[in-house]
C-alpha atoms as a PDB file:
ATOM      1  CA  UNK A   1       0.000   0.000   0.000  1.00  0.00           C
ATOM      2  CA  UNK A   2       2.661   2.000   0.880  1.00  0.00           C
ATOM      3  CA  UNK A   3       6.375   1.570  -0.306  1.00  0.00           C
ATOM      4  CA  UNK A   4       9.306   2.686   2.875  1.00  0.00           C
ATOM      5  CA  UNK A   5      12.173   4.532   2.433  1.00  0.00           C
ATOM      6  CA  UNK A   6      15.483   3.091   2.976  1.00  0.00           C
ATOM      7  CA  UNK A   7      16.145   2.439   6.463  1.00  0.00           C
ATOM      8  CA  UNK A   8      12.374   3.774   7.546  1.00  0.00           C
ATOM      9  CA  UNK A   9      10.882   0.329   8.420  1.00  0.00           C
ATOM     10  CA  UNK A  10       7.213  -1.290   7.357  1.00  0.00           C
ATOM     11  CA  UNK A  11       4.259  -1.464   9.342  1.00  0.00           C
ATOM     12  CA  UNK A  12       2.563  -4.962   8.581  1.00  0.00           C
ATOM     13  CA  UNK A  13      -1.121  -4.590   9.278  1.00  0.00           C
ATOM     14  CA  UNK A  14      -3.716  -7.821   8.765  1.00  0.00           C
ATOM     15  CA  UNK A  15      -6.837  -7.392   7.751  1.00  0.00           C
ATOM     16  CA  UNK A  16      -9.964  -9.507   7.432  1.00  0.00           C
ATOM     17  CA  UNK A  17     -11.808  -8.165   4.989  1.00  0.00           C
ATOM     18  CA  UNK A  18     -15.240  -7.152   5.435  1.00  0.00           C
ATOM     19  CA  UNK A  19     -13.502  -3.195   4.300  1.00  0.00           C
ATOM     20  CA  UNK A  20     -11.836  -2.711   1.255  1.00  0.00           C
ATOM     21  CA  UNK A  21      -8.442  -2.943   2.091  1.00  0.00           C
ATOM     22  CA  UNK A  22      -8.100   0.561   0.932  1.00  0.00           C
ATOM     23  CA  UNK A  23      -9.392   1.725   4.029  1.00  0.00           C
ATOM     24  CA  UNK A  24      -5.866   1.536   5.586  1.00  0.00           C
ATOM     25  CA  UNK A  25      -4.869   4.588   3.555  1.00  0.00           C
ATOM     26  CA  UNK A  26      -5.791   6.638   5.735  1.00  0.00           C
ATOM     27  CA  UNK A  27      -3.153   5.077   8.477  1.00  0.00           C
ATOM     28  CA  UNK A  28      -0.231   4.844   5.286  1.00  0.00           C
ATOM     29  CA  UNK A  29      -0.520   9.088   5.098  1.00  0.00           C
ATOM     30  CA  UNK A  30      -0.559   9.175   8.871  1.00  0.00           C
ATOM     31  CA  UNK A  31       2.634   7.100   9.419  1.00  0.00           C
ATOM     32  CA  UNK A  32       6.044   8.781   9.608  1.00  0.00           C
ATOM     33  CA  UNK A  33       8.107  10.167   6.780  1.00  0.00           C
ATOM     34  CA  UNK A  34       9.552   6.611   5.027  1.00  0.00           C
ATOM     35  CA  UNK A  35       7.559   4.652   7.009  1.00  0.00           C
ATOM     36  CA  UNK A  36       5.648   1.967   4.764  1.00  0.00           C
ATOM     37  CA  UNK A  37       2.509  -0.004   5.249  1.00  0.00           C
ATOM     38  CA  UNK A  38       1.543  -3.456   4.046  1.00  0.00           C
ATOM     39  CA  UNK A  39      -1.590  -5.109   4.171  1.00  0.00           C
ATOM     40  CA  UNK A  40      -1.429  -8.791   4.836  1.00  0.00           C
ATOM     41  CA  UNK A  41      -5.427  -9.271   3.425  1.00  0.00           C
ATOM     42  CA  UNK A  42      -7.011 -12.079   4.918  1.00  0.00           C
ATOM     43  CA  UNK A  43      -9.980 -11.770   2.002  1.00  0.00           C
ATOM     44  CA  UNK A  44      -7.282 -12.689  -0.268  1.00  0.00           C
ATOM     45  CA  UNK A  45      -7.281 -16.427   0.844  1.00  0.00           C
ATOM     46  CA  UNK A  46     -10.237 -18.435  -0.542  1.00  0.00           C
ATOM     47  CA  UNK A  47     -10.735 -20.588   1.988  1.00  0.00           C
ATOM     48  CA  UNK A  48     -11.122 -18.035   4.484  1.00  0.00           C
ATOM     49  CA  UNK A  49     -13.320 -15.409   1.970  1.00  0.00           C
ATOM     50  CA  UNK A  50     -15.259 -17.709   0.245  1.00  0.00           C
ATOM     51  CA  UNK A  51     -16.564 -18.895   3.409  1.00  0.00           C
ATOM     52  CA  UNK A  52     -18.454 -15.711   4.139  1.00  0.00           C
ATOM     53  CA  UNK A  53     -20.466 -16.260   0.575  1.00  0.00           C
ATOM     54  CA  UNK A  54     -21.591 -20.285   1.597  1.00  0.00           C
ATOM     55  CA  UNK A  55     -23.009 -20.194   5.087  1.00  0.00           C
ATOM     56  CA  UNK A  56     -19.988 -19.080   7.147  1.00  0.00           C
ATOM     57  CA  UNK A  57     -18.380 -22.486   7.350  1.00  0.00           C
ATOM     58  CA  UNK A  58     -14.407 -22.430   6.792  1.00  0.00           C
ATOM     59  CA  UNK A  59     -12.447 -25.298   5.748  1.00  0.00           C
ATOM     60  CA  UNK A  60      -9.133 -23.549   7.471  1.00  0.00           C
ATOM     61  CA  UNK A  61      -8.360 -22.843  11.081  1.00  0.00           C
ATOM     62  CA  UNK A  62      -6.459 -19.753  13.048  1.00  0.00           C
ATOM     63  CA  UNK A  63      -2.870 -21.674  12.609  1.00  0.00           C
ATOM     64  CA  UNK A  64      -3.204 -22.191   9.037  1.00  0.00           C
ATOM     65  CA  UNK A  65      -4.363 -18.809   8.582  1.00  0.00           C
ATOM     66  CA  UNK A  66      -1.467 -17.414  10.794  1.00  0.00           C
ATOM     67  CA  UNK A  67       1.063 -19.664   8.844  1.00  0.00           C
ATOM     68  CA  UNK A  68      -0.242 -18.761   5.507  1.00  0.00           C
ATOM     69  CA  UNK A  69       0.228 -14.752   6.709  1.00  0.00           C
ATOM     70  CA  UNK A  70       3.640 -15.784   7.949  1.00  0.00           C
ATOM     71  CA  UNK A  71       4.795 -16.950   5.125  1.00  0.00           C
ATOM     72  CA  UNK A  72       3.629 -14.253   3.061  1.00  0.00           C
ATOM     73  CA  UNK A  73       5.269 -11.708   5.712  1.00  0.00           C
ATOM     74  CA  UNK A  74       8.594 -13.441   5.027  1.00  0.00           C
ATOM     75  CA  UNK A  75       8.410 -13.160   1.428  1.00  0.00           C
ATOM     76  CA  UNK A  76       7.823  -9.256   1.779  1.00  0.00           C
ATOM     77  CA  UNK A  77      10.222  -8.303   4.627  1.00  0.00           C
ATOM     78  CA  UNK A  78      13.445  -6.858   3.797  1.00  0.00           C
ATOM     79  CA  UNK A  79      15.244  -6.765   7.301  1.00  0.00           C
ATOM     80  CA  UNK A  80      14.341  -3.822   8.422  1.00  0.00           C
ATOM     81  CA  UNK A  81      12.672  -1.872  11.459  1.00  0.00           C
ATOM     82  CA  UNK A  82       8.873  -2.918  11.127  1.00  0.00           C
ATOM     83  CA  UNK A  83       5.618  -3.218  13.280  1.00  0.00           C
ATOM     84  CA  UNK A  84       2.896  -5.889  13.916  1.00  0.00           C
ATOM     85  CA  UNK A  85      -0.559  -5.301  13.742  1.00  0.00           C
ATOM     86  CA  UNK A  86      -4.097  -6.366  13.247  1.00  0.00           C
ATOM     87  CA  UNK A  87      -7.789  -5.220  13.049  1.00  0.00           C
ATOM     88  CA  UNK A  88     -10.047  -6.738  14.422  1.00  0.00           C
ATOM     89  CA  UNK A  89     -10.228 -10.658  13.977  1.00  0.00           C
ATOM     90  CA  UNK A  90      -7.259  -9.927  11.888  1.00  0.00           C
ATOM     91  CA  UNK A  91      -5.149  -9.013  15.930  1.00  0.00           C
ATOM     92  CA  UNK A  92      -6.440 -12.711  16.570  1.00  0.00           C
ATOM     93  CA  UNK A  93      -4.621 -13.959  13.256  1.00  0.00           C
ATOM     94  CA  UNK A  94      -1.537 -11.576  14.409  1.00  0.00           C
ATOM     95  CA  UNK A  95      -1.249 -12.685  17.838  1.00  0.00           C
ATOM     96  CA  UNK A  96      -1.398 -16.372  16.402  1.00  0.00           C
ATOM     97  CA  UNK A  97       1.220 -15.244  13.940  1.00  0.00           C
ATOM     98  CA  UNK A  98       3.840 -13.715  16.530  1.00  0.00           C
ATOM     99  CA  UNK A  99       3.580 -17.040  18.729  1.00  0.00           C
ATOM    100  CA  UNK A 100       4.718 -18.992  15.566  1.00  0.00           C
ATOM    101  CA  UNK A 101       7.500 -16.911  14.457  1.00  0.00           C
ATOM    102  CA  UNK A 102      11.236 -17.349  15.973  1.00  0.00           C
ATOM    103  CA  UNK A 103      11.661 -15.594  19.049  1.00  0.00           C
ATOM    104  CA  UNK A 104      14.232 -13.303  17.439  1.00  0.00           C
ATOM    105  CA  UNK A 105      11.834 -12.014  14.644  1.00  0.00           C
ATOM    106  CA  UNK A 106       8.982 -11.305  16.700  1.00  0.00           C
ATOM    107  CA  UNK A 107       7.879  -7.325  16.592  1.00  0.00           C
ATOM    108  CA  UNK A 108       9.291  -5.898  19.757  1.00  0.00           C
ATOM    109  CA  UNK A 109       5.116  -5.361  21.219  1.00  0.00           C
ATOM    110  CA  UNK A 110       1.721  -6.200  18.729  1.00  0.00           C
ATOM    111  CA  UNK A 111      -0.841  -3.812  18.435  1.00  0.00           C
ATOM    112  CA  UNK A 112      -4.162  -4.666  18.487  1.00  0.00           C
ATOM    113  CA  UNK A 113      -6.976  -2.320  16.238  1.00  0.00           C
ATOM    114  CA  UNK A 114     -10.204  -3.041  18.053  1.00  0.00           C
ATOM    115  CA  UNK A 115     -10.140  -6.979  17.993  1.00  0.00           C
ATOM    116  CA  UNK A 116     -11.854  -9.580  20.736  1.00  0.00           C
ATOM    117  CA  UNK A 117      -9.205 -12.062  22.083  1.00  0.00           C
ATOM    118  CA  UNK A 118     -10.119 -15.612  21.445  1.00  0.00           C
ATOM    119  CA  UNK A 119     -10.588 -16.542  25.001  1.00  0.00           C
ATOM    120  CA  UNK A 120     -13.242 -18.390  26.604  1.00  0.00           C
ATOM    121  CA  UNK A 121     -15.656 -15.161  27.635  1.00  0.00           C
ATOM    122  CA  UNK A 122     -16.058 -14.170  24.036  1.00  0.00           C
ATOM    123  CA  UNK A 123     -15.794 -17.883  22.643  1.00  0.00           C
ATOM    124  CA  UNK A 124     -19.695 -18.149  22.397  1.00  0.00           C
ATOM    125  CA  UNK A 125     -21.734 -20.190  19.976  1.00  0.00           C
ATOM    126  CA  UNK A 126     -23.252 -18.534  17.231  1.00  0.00           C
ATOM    127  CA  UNK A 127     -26.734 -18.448  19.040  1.00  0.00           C
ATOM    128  CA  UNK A 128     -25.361 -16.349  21.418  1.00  0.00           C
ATOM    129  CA  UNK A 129     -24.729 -13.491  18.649  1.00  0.00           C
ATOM    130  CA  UNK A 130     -28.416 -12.105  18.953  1.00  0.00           C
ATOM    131  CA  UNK A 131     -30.519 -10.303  16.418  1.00  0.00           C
ATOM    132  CA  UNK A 132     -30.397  -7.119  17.922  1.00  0.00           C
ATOM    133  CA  UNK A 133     -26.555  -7.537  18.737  1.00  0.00           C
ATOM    134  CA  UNK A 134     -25.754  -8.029  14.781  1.00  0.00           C
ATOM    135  CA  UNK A 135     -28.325  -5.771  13.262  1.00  0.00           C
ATOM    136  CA  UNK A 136     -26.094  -2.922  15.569  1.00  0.00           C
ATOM    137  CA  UNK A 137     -23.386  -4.086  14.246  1.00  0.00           C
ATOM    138  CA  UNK A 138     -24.365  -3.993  10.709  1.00  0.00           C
ATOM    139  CA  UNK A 139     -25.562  -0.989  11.101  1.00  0.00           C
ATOM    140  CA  UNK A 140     -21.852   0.403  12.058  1.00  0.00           C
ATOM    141  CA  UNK A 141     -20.507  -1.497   9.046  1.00  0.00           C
ATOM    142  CA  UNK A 142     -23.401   0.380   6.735  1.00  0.00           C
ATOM    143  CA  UNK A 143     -22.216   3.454   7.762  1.00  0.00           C
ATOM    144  CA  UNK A 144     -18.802   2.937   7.218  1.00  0.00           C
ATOM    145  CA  UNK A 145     -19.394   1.574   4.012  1.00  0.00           C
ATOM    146  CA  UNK A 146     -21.622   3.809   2.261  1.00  0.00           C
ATOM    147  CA  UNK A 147     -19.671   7.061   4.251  1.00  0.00           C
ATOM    148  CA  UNK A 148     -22.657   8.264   6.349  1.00  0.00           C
ATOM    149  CA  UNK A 149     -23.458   7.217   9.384  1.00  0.00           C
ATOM    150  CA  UNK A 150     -26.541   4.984  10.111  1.00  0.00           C
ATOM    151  CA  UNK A 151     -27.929   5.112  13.860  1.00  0.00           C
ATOM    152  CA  UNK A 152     -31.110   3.484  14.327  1.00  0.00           C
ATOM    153  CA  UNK A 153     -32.732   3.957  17.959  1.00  0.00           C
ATOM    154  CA  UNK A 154     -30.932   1.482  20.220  1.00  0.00           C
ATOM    155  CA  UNK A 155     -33.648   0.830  22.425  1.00  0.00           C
ATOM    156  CA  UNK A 156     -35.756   0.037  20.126  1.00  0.00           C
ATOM    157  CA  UNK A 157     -33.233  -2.186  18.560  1.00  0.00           C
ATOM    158  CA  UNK A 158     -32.908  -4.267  21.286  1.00  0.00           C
ATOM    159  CA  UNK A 159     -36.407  -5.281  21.021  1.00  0.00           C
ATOM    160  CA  UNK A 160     -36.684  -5.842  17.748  1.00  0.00           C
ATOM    161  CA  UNK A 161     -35.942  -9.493  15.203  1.00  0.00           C
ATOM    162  CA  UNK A 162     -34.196  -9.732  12.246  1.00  0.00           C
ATOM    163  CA  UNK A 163     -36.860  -7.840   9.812  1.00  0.00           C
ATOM    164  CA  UNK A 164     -38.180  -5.358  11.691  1.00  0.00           C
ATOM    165  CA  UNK A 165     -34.180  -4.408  12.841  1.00  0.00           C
ATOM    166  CA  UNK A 166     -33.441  -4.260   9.589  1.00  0.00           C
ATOM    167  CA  UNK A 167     -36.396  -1.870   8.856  1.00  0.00           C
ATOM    168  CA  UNK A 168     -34.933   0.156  11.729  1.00  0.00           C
ATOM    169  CA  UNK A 169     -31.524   0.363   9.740  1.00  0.00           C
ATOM    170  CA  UNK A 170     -33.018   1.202   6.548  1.00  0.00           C
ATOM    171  CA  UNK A 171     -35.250   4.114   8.236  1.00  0.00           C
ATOM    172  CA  UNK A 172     -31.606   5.893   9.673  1.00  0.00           C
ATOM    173  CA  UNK A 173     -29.851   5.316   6.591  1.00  0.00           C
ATOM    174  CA  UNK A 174     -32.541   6.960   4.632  1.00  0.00           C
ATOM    175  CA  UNK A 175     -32.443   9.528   7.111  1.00  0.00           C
ATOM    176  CA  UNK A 176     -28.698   9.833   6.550  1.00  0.00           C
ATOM    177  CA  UNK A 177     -28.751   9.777   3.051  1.00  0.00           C
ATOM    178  CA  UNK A 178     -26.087   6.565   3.307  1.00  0.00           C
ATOM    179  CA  UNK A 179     -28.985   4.724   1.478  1.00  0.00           C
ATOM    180  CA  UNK A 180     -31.681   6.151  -0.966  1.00  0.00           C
ATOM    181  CA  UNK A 181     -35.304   6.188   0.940  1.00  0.00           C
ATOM    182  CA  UNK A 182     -36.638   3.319  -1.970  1.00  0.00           C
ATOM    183  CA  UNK A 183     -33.664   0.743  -1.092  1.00  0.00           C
ATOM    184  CA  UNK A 184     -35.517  -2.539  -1.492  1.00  0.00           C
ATOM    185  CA  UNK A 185     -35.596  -4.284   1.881  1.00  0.00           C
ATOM    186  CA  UNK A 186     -34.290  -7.412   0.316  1.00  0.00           C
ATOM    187  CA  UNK A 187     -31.339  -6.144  -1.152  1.00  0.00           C
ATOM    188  CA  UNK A 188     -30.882  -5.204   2.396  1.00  0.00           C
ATOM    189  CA  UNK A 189     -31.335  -8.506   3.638  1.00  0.00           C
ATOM    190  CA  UNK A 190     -29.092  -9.865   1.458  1.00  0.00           C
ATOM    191  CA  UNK A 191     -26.056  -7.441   2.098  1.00  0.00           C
ATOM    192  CA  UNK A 192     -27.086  -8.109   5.782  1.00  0.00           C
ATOM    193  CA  UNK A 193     -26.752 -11.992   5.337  1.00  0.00           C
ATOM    194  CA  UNK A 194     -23.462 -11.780   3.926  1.00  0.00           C
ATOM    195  CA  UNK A 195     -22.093  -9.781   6.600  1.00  0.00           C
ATOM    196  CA  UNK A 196     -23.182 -12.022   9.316  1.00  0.00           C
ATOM    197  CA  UNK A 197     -21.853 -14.926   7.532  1.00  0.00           C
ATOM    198  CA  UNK A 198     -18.543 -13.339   7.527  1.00  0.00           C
ATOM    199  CA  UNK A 199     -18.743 -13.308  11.778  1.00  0.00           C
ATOM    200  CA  UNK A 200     -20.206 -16.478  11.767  1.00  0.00           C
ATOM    201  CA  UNK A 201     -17.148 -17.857  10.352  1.00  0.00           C
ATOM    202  CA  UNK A 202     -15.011 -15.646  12.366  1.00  0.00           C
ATOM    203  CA  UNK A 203     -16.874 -16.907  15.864  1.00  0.00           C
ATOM    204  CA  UNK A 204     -16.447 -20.682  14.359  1.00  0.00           C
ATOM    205  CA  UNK A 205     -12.743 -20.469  13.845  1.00  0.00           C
ATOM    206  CA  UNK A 206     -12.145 -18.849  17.246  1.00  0.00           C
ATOM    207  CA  UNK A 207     -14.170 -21.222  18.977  1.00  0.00           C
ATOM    208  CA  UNK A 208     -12.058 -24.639  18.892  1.00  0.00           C
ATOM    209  CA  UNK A 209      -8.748 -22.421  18.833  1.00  0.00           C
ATOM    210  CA  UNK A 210      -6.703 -22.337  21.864  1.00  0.00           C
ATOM    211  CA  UNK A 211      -4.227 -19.421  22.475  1.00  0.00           C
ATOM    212  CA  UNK A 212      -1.428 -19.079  24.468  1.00  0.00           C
ATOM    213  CA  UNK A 213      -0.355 -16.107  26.343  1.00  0.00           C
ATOM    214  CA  UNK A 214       1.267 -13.449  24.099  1.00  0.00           C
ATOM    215  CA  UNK A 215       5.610 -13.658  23.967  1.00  0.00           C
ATOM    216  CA  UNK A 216       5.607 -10.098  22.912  1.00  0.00           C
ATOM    217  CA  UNK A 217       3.521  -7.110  24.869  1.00  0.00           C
ATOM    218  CA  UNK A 218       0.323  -5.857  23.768  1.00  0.00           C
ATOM    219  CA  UNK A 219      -1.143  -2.693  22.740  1.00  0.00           C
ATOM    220  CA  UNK A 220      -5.347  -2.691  22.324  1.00  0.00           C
ATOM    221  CA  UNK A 221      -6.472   0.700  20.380  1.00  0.00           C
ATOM    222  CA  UNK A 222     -10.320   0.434  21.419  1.00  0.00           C
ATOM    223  CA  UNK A 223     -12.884   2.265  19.657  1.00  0.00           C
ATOM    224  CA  UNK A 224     -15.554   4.684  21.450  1.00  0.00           C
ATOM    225  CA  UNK A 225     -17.922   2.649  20.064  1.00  0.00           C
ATOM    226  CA  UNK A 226     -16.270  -0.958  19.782  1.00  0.00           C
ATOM    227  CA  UNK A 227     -18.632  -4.370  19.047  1.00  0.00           C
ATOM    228  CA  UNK A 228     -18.277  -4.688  22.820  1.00  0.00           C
ATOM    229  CA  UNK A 229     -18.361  -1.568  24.421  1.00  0.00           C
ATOM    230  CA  UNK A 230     -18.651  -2.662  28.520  1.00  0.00           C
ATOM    231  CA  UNK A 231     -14.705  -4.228  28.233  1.00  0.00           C
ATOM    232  CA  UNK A 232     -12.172  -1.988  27.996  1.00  0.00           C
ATOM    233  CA  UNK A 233      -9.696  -4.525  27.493  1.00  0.00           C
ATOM    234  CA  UNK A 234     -11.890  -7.172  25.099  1.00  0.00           C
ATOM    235  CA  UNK A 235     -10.532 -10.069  26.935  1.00  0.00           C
ATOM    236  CA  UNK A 236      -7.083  -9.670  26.588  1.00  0.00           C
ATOM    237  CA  UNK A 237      -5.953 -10.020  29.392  1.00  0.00           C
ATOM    238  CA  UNK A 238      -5.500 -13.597  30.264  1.00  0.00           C
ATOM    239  CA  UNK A 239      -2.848 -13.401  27.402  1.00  0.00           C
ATOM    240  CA  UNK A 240      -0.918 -10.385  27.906  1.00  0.00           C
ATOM    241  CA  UNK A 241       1.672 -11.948  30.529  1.00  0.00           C
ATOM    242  CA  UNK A 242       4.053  -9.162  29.074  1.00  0.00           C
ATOM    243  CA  UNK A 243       2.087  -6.119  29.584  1.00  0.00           C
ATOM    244  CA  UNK A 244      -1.454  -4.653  28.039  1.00  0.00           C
ATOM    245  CA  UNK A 245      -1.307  -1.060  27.171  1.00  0.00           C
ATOM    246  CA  UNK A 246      -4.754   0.346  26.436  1.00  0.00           C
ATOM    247  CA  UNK A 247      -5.891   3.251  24.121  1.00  0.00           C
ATOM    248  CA  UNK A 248      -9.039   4.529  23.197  1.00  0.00           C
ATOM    249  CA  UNK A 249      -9.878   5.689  19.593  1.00  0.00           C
ATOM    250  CA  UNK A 250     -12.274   7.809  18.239  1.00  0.00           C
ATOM    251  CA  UNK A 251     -14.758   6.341  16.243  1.00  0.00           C
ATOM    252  CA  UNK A 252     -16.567   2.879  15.959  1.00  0.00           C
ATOM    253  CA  UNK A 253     -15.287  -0.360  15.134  1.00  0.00           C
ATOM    254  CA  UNK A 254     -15.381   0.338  11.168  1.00  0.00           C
ATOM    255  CA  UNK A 255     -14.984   4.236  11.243  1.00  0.00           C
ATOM    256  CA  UNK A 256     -11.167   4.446  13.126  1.00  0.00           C
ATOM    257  CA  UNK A 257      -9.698   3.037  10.108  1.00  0.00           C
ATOM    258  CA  UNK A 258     -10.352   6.188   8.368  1.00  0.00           C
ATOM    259  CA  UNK A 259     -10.650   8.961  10.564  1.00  0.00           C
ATOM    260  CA  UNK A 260      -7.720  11.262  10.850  1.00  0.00           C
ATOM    261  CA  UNK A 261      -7.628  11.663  13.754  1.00  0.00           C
ATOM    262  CA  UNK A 262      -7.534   7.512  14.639  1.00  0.00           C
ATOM    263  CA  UNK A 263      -5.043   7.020  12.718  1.00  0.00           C
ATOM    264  CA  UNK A 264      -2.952  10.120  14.014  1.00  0.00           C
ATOM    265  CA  UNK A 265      -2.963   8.148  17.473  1.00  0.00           C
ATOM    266  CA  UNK A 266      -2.645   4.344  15.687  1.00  0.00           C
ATOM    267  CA  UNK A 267       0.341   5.550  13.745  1.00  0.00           C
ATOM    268  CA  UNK A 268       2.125   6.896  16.309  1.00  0.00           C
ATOM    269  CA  UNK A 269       1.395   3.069  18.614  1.00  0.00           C
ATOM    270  CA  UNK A 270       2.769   1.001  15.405  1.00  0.00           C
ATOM    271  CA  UNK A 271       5.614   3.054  14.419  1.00  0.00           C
ATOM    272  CA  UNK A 272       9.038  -0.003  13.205  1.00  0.00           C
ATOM    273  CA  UNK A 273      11.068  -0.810  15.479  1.00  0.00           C
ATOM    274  CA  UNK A 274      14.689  -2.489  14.267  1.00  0.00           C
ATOM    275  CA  UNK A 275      15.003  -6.056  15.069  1.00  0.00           C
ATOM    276  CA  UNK A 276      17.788  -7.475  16.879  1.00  0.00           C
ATOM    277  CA  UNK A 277      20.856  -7.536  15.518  1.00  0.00           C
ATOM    278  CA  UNK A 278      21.934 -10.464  13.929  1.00  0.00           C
ATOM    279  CA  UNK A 279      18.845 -11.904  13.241  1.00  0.00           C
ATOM    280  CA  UNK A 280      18.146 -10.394   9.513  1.00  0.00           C
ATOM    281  CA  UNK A 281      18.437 -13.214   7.778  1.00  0.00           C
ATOM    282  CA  UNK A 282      17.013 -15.623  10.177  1.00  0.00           C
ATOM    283  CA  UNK A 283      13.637 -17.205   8.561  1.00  0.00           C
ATOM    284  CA  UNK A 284      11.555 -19.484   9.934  1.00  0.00           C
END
């Protein structure tokens, strides 16, 4: 996305999809003179995308996601000073990543953009992802999507099923002018299926997966208005035996990717650090 200067160092940044990876520009212009930024795009692996078009069922896991990201990080890293990061289940895929790298090559801390650690709190089955939950969600991801935000009442989300959330959604993104007032509710629907296939499959590869505490330290940017918005530290603790460092973004969940003034603070948390001498050529 973003090609360094000599000596300047590469932030690595994976990404799950659900965004255009082009939302990440706004980060690359944010960064430090030299600095460089590449996207390792989770969307660009069929067995992981795919899944989100056929029922949310992968035929991968976290390791061989993490492995196939590792070995696509050694391909592009030149040596350098770099930086370790990952937005939402994409910090899950990074985490995994770091633990499977040598010891000398790890980034000297991970940062973490929004993302739910794969522990056992937020390892639920996909009934516990509720209507009302989701439509909110979607609802974020609209916004973000179409540039406008979309805000339907909250309390009378929570009440509310699939179609008559949904009706709720349309009704503030008319209002917004994100959608045009005659959207079909179908088309809707559909766009709505999608994305909840795509956390279906998410929640079903962190649920068997096992993590172990983090080797490196960790540093959770949370947005003002995250998916989970009562836990500061979205149940990463348990695995940061070397330190948590928390931040909190402005934004949502989808919108600190491209507000200026998220990625002024996220650029200056993932700024390249050198690794250890000696260990440049060491590959795993």
């Amino acid at each position: 996305m973003r090609q360094p200067a000599a000596g300047s160092g590469t932030v690595y940044l994976v990404h799950p999809g659900a965004l255009a990876a082009g939302v990440h520009a706004t980060l690359a212009e944010a960064l430090p003179d030299g600095a460089g930024l590449t996207v390792l795009d989770l969307s660009a692996l069929p067995e992981y995308w795919e899944a989100a078009l056929t029922g949310g069922r992968a035929e991968t896991t976290v390791e061989a996601l993490a492995d196939r990201l590792r070995d696509e990080f050694d391909s592009a890293y030149d040596g350098g000073p770099y930086a370790l990061a990952g937005w939402s289940f994409g910090g899950v895929v990074a985490q995994a990543m770091v633990q499977r790298q040598a010891p000398r090559r790890r980034p000297a801390r991970l940062v973490l953009l929004d993302s739910i650690a794969p522990t056992g709190e937020y390892q639920q089955p996909d009934e516990a992802l509720e209507p009302s939950l989701l439509i909110g969600w979607f609802a974020m991801y609209l916004g973000a999507k179409r540039g406008r935000p979309v805000r339907p009442d909250p309390d009378r989300l929570a009440t509310c099923g699939v179609e008559d959330g949904l009706l709720l959604v349309l009704d503030a993104a008319a209002a917004s002018g994100a959608l045009a007032a005659d959207t079909p509710l179908p088309g809707l629907r559909k766009l709505y299926d999608t994305y909840v296939d795509g956390l279906l499959r998410n929640n079903r590869l962190t649920a068997p997966y096992r993590p172990v505490p983090a080797e490196v330290p960790l540093v959770l940017v949370t947005a003002e208005r995250s998916l989970i918005p009562g836990d500061p530290t979205l149940g990463w603790t348990p695995l940061a035996t070397r330190g948590l460092e928390v931040h909190r973004s402005p934004g949502d969940h989808y919108t600190m990717l491209t507000r200026p003034d998220a990625a002024a603070l996220i650029a200056r948390l993932v700024r390249p650090v050198p690794v250890p001498t000696g260990t440049v050529a060491e590959k795993v």
